[in-house]
C-alpha atoms as a PDB file:
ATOM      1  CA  UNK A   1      10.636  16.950 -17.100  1.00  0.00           C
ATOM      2  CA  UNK A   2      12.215  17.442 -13.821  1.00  0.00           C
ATOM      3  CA  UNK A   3      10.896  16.416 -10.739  1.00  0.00           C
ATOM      4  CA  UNK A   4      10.803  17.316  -7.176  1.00  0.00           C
ATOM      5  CA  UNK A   5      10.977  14.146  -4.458  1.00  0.00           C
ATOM      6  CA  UNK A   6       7.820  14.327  -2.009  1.00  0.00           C
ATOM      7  CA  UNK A   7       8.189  11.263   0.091  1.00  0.00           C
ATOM      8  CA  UNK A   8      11.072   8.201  -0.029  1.00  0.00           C
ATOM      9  CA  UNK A   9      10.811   6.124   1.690  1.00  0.00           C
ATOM     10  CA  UNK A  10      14.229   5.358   1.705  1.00  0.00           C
ATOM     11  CA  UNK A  11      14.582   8.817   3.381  1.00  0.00           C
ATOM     12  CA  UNK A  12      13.293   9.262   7.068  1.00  0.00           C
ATOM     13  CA  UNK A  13      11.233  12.201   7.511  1.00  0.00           C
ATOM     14  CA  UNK A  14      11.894  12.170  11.545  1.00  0.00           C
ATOM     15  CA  UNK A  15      13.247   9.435  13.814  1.00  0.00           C
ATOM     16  CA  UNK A  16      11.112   9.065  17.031  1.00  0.00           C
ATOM     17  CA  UNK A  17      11.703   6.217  19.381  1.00  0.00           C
ATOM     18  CA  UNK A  18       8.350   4.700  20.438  1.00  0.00           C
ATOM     19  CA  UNK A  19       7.641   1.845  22.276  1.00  0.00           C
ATOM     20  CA  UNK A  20       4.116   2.409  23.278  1.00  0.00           C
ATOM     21  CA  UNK A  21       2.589   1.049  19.959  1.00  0.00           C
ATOM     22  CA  UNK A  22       5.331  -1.605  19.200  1.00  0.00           C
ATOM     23  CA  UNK A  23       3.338  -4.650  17.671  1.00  0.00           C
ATOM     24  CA  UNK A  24       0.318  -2.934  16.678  1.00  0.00           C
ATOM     25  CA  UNK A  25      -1.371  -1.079  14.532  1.00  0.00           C
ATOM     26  CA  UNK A  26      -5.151   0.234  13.972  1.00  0.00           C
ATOM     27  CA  UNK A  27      -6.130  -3.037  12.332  1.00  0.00           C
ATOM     28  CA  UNK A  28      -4.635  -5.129  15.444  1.00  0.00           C
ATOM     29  CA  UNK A  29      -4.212  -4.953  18.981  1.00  0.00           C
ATOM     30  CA  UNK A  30      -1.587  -2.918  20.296  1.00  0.00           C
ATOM     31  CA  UNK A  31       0.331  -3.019  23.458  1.00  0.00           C
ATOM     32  CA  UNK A  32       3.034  -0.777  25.066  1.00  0.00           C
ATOM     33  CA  UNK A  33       5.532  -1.914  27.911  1.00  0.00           C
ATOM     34  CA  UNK A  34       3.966   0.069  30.325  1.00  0.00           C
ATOM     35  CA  UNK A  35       0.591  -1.556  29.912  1.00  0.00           C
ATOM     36  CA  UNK A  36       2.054  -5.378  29.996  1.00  0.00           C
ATOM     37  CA  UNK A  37       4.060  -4.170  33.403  1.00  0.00           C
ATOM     38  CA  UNK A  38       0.763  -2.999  34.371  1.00  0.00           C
ATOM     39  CA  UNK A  39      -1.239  -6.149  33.860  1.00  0.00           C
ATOM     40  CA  UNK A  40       1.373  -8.395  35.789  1.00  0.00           C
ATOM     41  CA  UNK A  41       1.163  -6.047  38.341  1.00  0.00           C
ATOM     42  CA  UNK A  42      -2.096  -6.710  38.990  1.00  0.00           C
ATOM     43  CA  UNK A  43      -2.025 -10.257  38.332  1.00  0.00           C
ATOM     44  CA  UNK A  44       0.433 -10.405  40.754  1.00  0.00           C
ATOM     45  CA  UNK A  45      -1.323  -8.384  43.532  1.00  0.00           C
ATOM     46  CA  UNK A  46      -4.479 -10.607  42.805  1.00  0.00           C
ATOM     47  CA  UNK A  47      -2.434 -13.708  43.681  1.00  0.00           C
ATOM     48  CA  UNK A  48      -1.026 -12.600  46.777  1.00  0.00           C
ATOM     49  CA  UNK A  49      -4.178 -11.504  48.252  1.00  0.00           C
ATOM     50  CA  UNK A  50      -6.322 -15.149  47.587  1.00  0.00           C
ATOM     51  CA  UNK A  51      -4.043 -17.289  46.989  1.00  0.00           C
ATOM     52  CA  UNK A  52      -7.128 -20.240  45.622  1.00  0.00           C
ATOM     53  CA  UNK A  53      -9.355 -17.344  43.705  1.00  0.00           C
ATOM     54  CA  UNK A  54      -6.389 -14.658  42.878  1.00  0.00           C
ATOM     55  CA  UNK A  55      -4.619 -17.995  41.669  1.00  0.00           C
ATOM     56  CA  UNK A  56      -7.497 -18.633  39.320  1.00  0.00           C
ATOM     57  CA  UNK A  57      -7.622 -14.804  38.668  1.00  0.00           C
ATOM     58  CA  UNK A  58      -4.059 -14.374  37.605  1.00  0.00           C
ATOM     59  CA  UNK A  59      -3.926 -17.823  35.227  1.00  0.00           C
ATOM     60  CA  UNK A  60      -7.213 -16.155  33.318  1.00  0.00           C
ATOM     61  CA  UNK A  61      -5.460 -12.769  32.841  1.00  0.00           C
ATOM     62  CA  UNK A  62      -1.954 -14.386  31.930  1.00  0.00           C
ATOM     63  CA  UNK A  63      -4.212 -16.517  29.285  1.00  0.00           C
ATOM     64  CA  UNK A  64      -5.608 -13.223  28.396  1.00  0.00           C
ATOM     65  CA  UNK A  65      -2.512 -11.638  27.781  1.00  0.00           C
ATOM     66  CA  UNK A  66      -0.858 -14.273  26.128  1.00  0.00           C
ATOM     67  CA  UNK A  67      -3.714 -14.406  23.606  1.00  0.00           C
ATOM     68  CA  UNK A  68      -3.995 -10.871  23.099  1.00  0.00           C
ATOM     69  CA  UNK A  69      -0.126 -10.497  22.233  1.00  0.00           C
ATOM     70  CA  UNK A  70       0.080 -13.147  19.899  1.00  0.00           C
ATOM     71  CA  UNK A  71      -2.432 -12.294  18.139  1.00  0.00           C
ATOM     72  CA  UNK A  72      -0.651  -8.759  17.857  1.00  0.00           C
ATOM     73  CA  UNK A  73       1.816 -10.450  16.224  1.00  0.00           C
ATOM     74  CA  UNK A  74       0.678 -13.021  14.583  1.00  0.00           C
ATOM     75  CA  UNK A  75      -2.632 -10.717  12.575  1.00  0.00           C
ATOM     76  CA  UNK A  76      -0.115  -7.667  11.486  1.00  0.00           C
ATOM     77  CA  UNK A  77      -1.186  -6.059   8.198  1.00  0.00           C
ATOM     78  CA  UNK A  78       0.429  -7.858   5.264  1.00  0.00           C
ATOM     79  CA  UNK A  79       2.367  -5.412   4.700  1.00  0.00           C
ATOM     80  CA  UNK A  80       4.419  -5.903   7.437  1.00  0.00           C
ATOM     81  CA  UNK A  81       4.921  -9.087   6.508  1.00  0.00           C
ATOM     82  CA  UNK A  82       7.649  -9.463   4.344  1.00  0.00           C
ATOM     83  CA  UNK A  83       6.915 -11.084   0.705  1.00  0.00           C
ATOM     84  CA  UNK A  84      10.344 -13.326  -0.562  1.00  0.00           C
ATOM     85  CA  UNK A  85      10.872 -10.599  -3.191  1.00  0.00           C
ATOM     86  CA  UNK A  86       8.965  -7.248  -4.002  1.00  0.00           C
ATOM     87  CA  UNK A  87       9.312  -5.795  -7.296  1.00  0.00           C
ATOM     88  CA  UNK A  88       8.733  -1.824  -7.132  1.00  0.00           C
ATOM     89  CA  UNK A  89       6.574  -1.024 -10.373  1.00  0.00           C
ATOM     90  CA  UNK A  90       7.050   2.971 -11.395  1.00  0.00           C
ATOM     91  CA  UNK A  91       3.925   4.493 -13.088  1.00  0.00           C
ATOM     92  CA  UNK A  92       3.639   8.606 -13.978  1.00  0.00           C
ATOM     93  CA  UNK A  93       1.277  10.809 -15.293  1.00  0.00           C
ATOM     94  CA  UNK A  94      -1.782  12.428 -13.393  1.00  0.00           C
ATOM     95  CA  UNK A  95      -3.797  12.263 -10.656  1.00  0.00           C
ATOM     96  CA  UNK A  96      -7.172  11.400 -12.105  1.00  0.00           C
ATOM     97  CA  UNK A  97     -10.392  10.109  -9.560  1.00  0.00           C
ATOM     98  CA  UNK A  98      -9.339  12.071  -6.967  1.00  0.00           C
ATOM     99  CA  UNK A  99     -11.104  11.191  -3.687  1.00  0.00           C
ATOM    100  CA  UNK A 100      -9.658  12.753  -0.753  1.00  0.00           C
ATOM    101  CA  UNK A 101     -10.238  11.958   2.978  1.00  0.00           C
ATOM    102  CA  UNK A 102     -12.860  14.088   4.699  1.00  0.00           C
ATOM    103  CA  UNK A 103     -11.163  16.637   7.907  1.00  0.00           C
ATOM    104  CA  UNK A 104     -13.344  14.488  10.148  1.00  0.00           C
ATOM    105  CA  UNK A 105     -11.109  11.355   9.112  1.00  0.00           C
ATOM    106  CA  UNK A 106     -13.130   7.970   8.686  1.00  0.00           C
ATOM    107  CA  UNK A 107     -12.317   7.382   5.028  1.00  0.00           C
ATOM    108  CA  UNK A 108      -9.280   6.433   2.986  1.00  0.00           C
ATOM    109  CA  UNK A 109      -7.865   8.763   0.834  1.00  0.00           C
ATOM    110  CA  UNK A 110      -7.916   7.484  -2.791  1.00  0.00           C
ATOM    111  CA  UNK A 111      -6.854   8.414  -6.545  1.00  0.00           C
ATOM    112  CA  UNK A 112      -5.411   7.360  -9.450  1.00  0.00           C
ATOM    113  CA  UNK A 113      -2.427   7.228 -12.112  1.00  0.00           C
ATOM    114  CA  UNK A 114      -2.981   4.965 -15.191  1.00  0.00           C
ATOM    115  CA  UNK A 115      -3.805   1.674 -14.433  1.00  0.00           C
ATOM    116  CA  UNK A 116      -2.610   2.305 -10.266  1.00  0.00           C
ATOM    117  CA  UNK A 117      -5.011   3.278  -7.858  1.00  0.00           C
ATOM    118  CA  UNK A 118      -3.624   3.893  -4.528  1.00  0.00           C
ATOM    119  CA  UNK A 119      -5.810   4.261  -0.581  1.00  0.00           C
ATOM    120  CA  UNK A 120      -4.401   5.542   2.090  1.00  0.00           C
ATOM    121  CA  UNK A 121      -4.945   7.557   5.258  1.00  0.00           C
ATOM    122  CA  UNK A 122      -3.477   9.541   7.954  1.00  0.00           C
ATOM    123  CA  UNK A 123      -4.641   7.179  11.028  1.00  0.00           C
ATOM    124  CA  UNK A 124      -2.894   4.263   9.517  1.00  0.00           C
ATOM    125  CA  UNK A 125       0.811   3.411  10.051  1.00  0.00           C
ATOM    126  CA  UNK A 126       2.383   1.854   6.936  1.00  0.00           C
ATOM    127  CA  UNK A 127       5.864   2.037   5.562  1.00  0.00           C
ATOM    128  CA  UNK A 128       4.367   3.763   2.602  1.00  0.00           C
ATOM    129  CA  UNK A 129       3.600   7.538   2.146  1.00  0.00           C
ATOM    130  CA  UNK A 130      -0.089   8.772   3.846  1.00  0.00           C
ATOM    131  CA  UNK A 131      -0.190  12.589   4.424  1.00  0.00           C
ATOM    132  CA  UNK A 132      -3.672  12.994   3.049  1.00  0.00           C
ATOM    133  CA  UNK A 133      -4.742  16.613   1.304  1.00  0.00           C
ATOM    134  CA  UNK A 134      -7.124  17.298   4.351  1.00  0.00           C
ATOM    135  CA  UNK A 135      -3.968  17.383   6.508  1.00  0.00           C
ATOM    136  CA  UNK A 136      -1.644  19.391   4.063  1.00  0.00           C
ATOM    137  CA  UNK A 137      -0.651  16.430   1.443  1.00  0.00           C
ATOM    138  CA  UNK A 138       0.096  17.455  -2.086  1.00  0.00           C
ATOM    139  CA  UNK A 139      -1.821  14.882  -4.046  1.00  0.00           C
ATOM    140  CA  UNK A 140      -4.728  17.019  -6.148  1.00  0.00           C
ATOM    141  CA  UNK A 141      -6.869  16.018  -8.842  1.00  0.00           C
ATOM    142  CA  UNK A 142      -5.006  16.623 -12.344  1.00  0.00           C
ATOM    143  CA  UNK A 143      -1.373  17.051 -10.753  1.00  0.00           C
ATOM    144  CA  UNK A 144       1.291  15.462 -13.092  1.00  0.00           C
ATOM    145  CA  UNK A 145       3.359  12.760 -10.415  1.00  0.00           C
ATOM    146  CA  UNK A 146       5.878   9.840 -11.022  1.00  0.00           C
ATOM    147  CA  UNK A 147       4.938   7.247  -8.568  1.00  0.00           C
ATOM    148  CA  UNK A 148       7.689   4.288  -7.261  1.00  0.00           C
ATOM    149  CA  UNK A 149       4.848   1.884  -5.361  1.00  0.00           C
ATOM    150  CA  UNK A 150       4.812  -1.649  -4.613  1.00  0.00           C
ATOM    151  CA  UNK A 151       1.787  -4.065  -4.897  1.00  0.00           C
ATOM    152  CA  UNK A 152       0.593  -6.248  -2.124  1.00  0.00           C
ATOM    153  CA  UNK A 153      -1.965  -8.558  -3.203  1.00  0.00           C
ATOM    154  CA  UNK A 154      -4.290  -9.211  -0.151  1.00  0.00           C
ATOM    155  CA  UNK A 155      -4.704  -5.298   0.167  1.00  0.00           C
ATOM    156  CA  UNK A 156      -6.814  -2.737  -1.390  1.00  0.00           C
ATOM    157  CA  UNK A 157      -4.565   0.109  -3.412  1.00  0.00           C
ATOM    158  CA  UNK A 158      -0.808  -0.238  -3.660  1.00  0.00           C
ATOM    159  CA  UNK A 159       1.611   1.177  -1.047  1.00  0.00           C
ATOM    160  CA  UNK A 160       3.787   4.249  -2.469  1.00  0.00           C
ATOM    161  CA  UNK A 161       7.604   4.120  -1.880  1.00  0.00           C
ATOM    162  CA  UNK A 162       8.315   7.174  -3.822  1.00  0.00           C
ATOM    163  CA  UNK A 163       6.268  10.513  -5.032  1.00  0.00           C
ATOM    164  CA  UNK A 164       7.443  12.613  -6.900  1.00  0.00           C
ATOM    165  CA  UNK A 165       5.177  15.388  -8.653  1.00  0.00           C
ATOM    166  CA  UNK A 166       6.737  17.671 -11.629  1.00  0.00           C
ATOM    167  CA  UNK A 167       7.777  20.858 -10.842  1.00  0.00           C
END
């Protein structure tokens, strides 16, 4: 059987340098440069005009912000956090329970192959592949795939590395 390569992620799609969501993600906070030059703008500005209450005023937000951005860092999705070794498992056959994310969004796409169920959505940034069906994804009930993925135990479905689906 000969297969056609979907997704690697071993292969970029697109390289985009952004810096506006560095550190976060939808499950976390996320903060850009622009916003943390912002804030010690105005912390800044708040001191110089009171120097008592602005004082008290800028040591709140700088708690604030300090708080906010470890947490960023600190409550990443696991899968950004690197286990000591990950085995890639390889499973193929076809898509069988076939649940795909409604236009609107609010829902994980889901399906699986075998014994491997996989979730994923659009909205969420992983490493692994998420172009849903509702947003021109190939993954259809019945399709015949090979699927690289890797398991991550404290989340729901298992990330895909590779798709491949039989031509």
């Amino acid at each position: 059987m000969a297969y056609e390569v979907i997704f690697d992620v071993s292969r970029p799609a697109y390289t985009v340098t952004d810096f506006s969501t560095a550190g976060g993600s939808r499950s976390g906070p996320s903060f850009g440069a622009t916003t943390v030059v912002l804030l010690a703008i105005a912390a800044v500005t708040i001191a110089a005009r009171n120097r008592l209450g602005g004082l008290r005023s800028a040591l709140g937000l700088g708690v604030i912000l300090v708080v906010w951005i470890l947490a960023s860092v600190w409550l990443e999705p696991t899968l950004l956090i690197r286990p000591r070794t990950v085995a890639a498992k390889v499973v193929t056959g076809v898509v069988r329970d076939f649940v795909p994310m409604p236009a609107t969004g609010h829902a994980d796409e889901q399906f699986c192959v075998q014994d491997a169920c996989f979730h994923y959505s659009d909205y969420e940034v992983t490493g692994g592949f998420n172009n849903t069906s509702s947003h021109g994804g190939p993954i259809r009930e019945g399709l015949p795939v090979r699927i690289t993925y890797v398991e991550y135990p404290r989340e729901r479905g298992n990330k895909i590395v590779k798709l491949e689906i039989e031509r």
